[in-house]
N, C-alpha and C. Protein backbone atom coordinates (compact mmCIF):
# COMPACT_ATOMS: atom_id res chain seq x y z
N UNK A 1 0.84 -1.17 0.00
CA UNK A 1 0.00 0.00 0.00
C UNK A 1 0.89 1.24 0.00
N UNK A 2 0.71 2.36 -0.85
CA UNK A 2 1.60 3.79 -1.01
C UNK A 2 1.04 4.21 -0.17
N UNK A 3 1.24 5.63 -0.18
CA UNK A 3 1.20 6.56 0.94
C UNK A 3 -0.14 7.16 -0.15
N UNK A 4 -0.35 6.88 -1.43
CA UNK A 4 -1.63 7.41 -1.97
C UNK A 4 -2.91 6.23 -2.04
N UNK A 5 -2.89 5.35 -1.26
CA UNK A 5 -4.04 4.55 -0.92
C UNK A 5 -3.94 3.76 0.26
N UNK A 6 -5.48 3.75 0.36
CA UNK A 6 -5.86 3.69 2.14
C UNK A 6 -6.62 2.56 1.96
N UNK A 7 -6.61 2.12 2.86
CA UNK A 7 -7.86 0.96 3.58
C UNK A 7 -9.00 1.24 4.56
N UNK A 8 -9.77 1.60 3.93
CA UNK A 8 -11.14 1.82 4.27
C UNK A 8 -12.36 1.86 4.00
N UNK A 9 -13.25 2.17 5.04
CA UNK A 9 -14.64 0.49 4.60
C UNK A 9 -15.14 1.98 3.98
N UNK A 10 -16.14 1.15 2.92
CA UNK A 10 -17.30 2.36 2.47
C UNK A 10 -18.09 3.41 3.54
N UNK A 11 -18.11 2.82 4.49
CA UNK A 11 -19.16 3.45 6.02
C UNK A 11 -18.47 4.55 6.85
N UNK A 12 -17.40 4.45 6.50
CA UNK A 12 -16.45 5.59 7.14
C UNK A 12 -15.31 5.19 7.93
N UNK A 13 -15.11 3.99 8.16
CA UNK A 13 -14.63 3.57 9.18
C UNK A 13 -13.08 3.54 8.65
N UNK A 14 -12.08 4.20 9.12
CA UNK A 14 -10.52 3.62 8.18
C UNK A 14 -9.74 2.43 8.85
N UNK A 15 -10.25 1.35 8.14
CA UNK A 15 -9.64 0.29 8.70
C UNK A 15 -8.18 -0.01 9.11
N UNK A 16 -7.24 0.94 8.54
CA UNK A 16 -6.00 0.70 9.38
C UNK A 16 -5.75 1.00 10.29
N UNK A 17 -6.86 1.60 11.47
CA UNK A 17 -6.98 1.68 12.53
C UNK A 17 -7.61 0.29 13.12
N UNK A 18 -7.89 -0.73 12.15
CA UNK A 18 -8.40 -1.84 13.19
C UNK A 18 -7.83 -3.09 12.94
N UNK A 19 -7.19 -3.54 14.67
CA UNK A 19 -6.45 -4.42 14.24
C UNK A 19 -6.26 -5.57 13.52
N UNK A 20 -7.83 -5.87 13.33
CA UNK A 20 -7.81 -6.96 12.30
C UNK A 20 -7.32 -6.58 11.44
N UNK A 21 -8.41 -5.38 10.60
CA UNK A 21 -7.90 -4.56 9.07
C UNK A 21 -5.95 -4.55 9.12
N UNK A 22 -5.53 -4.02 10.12
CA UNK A 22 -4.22 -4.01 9.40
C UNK A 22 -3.49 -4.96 9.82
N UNK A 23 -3.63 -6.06 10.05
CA UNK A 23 -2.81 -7.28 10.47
C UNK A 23 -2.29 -7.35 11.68
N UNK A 24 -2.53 -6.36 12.98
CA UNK A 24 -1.63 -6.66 13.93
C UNK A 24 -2.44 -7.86 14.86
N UNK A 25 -3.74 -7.98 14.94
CA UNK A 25 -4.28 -9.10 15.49
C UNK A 25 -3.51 -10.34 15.04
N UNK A 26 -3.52 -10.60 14.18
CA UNK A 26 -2.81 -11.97 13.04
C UNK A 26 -1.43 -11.78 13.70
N UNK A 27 -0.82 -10.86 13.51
CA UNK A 27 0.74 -10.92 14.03
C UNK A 27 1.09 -11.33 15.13
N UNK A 28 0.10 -10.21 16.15
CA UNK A 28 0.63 -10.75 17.38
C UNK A 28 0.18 -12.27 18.36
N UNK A 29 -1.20 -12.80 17.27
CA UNK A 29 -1.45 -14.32 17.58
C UNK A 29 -0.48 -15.03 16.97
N UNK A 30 0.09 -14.83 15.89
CA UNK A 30 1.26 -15.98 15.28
C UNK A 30 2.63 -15.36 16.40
N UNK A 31 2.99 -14.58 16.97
CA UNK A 31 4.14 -14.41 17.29
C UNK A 31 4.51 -15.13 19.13
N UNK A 32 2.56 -14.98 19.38
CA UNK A 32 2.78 -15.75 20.98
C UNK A 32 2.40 -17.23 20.53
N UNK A 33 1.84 -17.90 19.61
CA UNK A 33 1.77 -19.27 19.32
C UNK A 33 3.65 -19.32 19.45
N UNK A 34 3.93 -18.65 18.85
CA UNK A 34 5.51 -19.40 18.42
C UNK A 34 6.57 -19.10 20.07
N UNK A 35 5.62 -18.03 20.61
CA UNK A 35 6.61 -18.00 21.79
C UNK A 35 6.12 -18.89 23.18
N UNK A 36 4.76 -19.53 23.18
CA UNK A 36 4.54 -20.55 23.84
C UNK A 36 4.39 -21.88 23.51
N UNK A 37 4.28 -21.64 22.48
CA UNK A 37 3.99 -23.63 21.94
C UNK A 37 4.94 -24.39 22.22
N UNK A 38 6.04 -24.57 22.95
CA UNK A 38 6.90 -25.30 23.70
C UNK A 38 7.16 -25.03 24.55
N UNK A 39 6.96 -23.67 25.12
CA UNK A 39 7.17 -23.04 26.18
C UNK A 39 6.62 -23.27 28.03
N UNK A 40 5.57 -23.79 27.61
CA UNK A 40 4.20 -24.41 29.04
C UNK A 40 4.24 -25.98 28.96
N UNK A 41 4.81 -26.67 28.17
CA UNK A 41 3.80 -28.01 28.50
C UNK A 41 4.31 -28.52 29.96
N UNK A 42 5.02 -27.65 30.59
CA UNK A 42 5.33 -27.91 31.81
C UNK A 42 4.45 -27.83 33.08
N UNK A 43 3.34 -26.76 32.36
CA UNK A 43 2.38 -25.96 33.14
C UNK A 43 1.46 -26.53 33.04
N UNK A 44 0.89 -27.61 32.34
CA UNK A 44 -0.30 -27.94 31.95
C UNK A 44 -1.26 -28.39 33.02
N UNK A 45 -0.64 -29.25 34.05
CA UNK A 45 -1.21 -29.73 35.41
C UNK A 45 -1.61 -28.19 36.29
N UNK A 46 -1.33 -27.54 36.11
CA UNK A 46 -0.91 -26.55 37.15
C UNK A 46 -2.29 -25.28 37.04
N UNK A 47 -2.67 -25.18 35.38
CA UNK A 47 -3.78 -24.91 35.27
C UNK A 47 -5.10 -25.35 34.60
N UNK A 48 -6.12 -24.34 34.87
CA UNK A 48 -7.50 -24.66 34.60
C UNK A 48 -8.00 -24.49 33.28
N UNK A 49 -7.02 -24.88 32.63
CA UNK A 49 -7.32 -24.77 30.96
C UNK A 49 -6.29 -25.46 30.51
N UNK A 50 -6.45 -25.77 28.90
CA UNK A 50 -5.95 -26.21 28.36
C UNK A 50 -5.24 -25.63 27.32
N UNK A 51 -3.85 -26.14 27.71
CA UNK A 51 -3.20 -25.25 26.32
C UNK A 51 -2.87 -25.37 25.04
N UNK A 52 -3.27 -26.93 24.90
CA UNK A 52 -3.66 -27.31 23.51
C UNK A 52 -5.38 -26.64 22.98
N UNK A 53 -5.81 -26.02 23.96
CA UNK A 53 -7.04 -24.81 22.78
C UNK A 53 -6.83 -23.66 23.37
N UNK A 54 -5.71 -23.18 23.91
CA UNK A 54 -5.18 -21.66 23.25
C UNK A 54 -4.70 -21.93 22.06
N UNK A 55 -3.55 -22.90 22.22
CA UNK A 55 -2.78 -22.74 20.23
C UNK A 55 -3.81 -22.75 19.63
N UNK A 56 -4.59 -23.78 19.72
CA UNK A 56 -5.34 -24.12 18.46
C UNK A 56 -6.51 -22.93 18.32
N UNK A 57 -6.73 -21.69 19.49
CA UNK A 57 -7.10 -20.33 19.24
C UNK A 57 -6.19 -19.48 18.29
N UNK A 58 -4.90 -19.83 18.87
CA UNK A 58 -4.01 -19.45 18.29
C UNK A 58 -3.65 -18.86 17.19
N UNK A 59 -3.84 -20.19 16.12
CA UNK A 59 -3.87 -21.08 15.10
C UNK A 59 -5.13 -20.55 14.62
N UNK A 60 -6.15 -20.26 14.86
CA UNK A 60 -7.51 -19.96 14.54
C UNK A 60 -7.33 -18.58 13.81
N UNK A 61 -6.60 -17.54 14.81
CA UNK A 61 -6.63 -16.21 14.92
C UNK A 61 -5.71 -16.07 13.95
N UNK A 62 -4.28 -16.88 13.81
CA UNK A 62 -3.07 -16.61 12.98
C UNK A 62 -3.57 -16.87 11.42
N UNK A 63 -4.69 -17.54 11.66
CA UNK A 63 -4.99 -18.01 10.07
C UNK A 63 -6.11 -16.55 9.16
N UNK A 64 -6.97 -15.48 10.36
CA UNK A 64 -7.31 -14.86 9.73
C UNK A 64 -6.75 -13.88 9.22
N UNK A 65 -8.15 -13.03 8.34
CA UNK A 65 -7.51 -11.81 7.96
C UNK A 65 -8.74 -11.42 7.18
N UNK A 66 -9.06 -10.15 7.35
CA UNK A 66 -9.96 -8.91 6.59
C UNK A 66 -9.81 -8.96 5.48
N UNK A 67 -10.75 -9.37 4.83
CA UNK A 67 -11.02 -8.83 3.15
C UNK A 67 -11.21 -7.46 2.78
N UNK A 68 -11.77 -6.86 3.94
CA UNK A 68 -11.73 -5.66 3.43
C UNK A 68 -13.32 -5.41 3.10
N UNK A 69 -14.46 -4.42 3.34
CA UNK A 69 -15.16 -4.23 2.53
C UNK A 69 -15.81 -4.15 1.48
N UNK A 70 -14.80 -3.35 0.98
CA UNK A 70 -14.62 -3.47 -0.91
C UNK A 70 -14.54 -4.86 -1.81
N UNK A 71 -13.52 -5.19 -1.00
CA UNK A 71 -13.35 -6.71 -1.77
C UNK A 71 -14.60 -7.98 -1.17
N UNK A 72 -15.35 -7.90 -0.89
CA UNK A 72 -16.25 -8.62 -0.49
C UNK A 72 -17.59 -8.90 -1.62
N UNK A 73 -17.18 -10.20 -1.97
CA UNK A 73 -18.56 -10.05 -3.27
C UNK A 73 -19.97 -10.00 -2.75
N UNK A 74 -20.53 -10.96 -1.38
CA UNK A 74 -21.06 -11.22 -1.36
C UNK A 74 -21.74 -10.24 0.15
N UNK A 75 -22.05 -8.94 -0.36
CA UNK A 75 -22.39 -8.04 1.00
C UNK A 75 -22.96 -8.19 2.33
N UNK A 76 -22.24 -8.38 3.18
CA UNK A 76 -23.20 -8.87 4.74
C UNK A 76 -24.04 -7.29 5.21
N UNK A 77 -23.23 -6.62 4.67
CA UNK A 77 -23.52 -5.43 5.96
C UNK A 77 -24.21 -4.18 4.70
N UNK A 78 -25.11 -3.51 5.72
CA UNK A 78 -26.16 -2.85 4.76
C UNK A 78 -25.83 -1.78 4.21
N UNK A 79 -24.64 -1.05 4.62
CA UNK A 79 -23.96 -0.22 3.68
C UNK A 79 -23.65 -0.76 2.62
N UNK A 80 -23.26 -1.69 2.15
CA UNK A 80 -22.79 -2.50 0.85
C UNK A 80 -23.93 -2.53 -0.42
N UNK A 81 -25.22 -2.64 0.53
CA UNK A 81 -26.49 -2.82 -0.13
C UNK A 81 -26.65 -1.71 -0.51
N UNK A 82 -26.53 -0.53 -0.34
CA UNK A 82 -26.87 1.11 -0.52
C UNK A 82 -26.61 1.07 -2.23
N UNK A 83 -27.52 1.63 -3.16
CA UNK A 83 -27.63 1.78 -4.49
C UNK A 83 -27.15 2.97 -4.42
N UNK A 84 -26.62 3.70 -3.31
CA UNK A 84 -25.53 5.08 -3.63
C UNK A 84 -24.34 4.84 -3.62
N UNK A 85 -23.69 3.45 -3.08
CA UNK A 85 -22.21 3.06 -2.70
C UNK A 85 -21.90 2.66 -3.92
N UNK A 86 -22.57 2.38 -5.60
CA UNK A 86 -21.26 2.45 -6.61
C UNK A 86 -21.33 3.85 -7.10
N UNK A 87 -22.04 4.94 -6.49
CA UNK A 87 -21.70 6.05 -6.71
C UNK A 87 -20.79 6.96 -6.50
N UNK A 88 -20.53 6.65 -5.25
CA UNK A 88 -19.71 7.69 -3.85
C UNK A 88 -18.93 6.59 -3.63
N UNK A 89 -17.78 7.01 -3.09
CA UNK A 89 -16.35 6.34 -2.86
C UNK A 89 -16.47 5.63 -1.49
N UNK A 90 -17.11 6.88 -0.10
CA UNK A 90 -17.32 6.64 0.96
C UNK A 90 -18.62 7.61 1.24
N UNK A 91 -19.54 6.66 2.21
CA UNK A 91 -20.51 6.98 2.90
C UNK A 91 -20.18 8.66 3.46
N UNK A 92 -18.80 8.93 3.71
CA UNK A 92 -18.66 9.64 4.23
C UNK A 92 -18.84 11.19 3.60
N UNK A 93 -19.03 10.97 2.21
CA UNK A 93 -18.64 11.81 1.31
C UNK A 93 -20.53 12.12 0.96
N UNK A 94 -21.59 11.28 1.24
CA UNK A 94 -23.46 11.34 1.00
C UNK A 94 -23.81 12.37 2.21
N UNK A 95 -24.75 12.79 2.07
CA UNK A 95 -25.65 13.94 2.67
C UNK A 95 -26.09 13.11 3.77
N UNK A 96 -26.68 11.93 3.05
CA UNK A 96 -27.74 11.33 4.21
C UNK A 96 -26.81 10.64 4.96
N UNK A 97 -26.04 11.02 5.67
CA UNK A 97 -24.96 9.76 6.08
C UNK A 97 -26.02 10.18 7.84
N UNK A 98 -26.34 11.36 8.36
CA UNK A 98 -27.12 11.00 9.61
C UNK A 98 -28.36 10.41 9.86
N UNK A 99 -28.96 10.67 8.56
CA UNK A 99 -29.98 9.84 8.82
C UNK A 99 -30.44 8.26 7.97
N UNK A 100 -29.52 8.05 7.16
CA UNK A 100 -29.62 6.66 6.53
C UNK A 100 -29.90 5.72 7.77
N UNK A 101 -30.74 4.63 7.14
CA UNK A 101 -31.09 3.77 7.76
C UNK A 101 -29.57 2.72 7.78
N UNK A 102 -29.27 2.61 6.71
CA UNK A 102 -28.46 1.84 6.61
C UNK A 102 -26.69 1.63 7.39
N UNK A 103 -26.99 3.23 8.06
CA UNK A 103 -25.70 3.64 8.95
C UNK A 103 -25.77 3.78 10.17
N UNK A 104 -26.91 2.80 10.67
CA UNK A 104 -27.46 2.62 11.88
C UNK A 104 -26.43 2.10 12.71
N UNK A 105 -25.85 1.07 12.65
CA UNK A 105 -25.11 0.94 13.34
C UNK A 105 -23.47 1.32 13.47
N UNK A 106 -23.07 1.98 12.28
CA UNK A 106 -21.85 2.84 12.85
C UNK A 106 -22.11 3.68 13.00
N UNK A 107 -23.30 4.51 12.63
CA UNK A 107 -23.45 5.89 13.59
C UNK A 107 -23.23 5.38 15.39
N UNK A 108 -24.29 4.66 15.49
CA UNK A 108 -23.95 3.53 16.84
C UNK A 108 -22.21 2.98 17.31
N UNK A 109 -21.94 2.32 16.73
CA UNK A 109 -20.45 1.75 17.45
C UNK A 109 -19.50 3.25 17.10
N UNK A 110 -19.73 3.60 15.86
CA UNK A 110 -18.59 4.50 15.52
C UNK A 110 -19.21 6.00 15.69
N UNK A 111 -19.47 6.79 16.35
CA UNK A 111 -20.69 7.94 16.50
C UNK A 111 -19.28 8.89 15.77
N UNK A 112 -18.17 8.64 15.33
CA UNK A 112 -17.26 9.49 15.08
C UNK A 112 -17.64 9.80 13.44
N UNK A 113 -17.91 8.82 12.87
CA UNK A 113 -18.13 9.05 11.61
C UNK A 113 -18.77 10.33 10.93
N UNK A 114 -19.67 10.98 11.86
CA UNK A 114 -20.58 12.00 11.60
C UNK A 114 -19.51 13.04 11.88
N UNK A 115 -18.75 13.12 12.86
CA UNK A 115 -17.59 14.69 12.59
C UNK A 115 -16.90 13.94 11.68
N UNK A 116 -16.36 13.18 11.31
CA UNK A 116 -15.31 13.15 10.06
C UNK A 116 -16.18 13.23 8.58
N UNK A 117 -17.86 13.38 9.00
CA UNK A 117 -18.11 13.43 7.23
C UNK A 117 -18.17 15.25 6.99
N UNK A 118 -18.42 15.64 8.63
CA UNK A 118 -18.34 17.33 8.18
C UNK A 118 -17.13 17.48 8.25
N UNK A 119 -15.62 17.31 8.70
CA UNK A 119 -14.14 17.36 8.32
C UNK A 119 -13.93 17.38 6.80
N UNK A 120 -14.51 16.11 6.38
CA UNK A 120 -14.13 16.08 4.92
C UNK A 120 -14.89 17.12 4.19
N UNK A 121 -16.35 17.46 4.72
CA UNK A 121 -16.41 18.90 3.74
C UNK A 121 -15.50 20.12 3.42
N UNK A 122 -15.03 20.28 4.30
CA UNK A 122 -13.81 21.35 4.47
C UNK A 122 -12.06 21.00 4.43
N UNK A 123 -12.35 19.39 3.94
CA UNK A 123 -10.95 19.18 3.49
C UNK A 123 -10.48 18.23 2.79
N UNK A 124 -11.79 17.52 1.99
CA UNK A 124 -11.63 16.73 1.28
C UNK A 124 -11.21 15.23 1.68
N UNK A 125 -11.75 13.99 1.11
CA UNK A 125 -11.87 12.73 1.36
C UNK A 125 -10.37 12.56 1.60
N UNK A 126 -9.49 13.03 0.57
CA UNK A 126 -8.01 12.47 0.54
C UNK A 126 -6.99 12.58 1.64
N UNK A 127 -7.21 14.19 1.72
CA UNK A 127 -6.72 14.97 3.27
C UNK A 127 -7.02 14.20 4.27
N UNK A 128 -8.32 13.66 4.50
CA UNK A 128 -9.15 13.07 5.96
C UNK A 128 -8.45 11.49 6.08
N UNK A 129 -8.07 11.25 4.63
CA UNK A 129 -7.63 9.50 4.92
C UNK A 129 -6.01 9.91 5.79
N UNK A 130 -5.25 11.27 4.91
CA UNK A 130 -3.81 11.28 5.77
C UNK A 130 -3.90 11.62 6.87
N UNK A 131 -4.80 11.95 7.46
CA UNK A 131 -5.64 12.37 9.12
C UNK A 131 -4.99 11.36 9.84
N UNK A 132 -6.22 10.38 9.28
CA UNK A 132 -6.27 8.93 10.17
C UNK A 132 -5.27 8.05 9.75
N UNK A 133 -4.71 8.09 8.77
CA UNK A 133 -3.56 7.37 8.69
C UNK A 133 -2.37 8.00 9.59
N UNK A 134 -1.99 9.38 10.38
CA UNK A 134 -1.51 10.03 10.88
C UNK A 134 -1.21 8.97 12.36
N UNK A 135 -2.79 9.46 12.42
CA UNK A 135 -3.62 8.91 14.06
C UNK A 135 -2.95 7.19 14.63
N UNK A 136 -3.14 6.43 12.96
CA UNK A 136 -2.67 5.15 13.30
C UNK A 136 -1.20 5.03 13.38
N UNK A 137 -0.75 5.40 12.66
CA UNK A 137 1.07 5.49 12.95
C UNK A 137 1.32 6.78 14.41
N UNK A 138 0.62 6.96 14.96
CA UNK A 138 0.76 7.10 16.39
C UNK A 138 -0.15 5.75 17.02
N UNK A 139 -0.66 4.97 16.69
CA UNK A 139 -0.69 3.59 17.78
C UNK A 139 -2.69 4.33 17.99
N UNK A 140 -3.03 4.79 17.41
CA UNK A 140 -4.84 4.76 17.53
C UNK A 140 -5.48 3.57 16.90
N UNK A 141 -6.25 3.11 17.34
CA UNK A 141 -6.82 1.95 16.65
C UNK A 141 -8.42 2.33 17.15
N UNK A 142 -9.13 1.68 16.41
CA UNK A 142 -10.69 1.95 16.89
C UNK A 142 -11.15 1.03 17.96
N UNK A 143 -10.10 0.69 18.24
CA UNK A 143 -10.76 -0.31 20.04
C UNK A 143 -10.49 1.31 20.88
N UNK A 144 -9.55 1.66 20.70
CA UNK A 144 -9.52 3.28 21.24
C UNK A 144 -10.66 4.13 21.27
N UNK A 145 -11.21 3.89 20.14
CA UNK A 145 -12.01 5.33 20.12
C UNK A 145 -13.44 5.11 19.98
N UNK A 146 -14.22 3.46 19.49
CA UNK A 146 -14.95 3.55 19.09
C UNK A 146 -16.33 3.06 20.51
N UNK A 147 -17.62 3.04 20.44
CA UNK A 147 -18.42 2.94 21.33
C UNK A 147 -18.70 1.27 21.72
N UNK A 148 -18.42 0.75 22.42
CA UNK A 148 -18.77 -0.23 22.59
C UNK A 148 -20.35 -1.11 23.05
């Protein structure tokens, strides 16, 4: 990825703030599989779990990874469904982004989306992605910021 393209969902959300989206979930499950998987079988009596299904959580977690929005043929989520999204680049960039039905729930988890769609009026979609790409190479991720 250049410094002139971003990863982010149609809905507003810039996924390289989330650790799935940018691989650090995946990383840091493959990097403690490899730093315990020989490391405990000493421990195994000692506790109340089993550590043959952490790895194999492990192993679960190391194997995913985000498609991404965009790349998704088969749309789960109702922004995807929007007959304005092969119009507009991002949700963020439509009028109705407060009151769409369809942005019900990241108005909900992400209530941020609504100041970053009036940001981008006054500074454009491109500007707003080097924002948040800023934000994430200081260590922001949307477990940070977003509503749970």
């Amino acid at each position: 990825m250049t410094d002139e393209e971003y990863n982010f969902g149609r809905c507003g959300v810039f996924c390289e703030m989330c650790p799935t989206g940018n691989g650090q979930i995946k990383s840091h499950a493959t990097e403690l599989l490899r730093l315990t998987k020989n490391a405990y079988s000493w421990a195994e009596d000692n506790v109340k779990f089993s550590f043959q299904d952490v790895w194999e959580g492990l192993e679960w977690i190391s194997a995913q990874s985000c498609p991404g929005c965009i790349n998704i043929s088969d749309p789960w989520c109702d922004v995807l469904k929007c007959e304005k999204i092969t119009e507009i680049e991002s949700c963020l960039l439509c009028d109705d982004i407060a009151t769409c039905s369809r942005m019900s729930y990241q108005r909900d988890r992400y209530p941020f989306v609504l100041d970053h769609h009036e940001r981008i009026k006054k500074i454009g979609l491109q500007e707003h992605f080097k924002e948040e790409r800023k934000k994430t190479n200081k260590g922001i991720t949307l477990i940070d910021i977003r509503k749970w």
